[in-house]
Protein backbone atom coordinates (compact mmCIF):
# COMPACT_ATOMS: atom_id res chain seq x y z
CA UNK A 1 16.08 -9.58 -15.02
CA UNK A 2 18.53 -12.08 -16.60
CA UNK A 3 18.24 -14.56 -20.09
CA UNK A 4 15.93 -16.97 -17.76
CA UNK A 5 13.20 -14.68 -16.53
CA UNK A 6 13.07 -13.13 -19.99
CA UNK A 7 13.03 -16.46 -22.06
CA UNK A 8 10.47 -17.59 -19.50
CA UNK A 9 8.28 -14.67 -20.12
CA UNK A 10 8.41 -15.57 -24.23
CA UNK A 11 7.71 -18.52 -23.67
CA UNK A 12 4.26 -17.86 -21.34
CA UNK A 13 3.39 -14.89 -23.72
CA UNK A 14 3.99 -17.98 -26.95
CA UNK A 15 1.55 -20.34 -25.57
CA UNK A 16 -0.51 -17.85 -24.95
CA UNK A 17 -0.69 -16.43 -27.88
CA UNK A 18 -1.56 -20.19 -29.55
CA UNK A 19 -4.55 -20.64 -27.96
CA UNK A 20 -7.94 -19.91 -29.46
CA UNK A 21 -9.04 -17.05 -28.19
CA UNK A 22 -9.89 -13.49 -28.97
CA UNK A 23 -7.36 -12.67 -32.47
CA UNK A 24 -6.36 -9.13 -30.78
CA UNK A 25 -5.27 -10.57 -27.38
CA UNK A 26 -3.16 -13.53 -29.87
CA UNK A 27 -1.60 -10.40 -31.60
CA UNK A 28 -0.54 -8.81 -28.44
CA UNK A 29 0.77 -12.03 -26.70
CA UNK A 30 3.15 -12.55 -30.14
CA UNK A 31 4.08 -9.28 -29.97
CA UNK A 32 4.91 -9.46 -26.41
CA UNK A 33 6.62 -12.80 -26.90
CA UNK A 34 9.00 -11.21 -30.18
CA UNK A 35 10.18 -8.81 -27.63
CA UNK A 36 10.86 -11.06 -24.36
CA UNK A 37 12.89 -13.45 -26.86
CA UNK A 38 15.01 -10.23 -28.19
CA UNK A 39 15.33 -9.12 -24.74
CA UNK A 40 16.48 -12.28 -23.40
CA UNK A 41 19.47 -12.23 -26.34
CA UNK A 42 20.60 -9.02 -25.24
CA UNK A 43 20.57 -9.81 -22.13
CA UNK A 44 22.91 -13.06 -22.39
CA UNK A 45 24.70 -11.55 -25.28
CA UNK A 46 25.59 -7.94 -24.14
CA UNK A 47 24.22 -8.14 -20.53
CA UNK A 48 22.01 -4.58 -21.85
CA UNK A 49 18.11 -4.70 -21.36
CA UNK A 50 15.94 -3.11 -23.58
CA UNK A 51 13.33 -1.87 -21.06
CA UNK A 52 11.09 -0.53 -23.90
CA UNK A 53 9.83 -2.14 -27.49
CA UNK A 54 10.60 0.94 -28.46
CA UNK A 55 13.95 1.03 -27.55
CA UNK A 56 14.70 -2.23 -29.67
CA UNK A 57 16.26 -0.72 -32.84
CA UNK A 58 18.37 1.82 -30.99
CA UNK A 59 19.81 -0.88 -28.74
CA UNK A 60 20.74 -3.41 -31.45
CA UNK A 61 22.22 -0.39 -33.61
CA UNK A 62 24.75 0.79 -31.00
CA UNK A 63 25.72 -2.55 -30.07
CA UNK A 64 26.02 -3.97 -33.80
CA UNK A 65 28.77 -0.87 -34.11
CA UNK A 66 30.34 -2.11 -30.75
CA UNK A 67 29.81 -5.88 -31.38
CA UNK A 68 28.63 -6.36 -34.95
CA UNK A 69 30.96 -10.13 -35.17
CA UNK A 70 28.73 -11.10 -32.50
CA UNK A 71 24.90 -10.07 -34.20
CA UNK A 72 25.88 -12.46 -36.71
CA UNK A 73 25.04 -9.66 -39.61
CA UNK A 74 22.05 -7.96 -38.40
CA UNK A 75 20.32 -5.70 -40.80
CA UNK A 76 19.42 -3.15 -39.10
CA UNK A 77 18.87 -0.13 -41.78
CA UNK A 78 15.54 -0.50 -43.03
CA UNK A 79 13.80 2.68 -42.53
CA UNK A 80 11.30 3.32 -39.35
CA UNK A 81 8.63 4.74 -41.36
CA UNK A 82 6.75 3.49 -44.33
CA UNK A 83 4.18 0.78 -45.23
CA UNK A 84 4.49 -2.74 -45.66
């Protein structure tokens, strides 16, 4: 997939998500939306794909050591674990 299918895909899962409708299926569609949008960066930016949500933090860390003039000074140390 390349930056257009991906930012397409945010965009669906967006106005999804803003409809009124069922709060759970809203949450998901955001969610889903957060990571199409991140996807579609790395995509145009690095030409990487994610694959997996999960995958997200691992990604942006090795590239931020390879690239970090171009993640325009990403934080990306805040621990995995712990409440909110």
């Amino acid at each position: 997939m390349n930056f257009e299918v991906h930012y397409e895909k945010y965009q669906k899962f967006k106005d999804s998500a803003e409809q009124d409708r069922y709060i759970p299926s809203r949450i998901e569609d955001y969610f889903k939306s957060a990571f199409h949008l991140i996807e579609s960066v790395v995509v145009k930016k690095f030409g990487l794909h994610i694959q997996k949500h999960q995958k997200v933090r691992t990604v942006l860390k090795q590239n931020v050591k390879n690239h970090p003039s171009e993640m325009g000074g990403m934080i990306l140390s805040a621990p995995l674990s712990g409440g909110f």
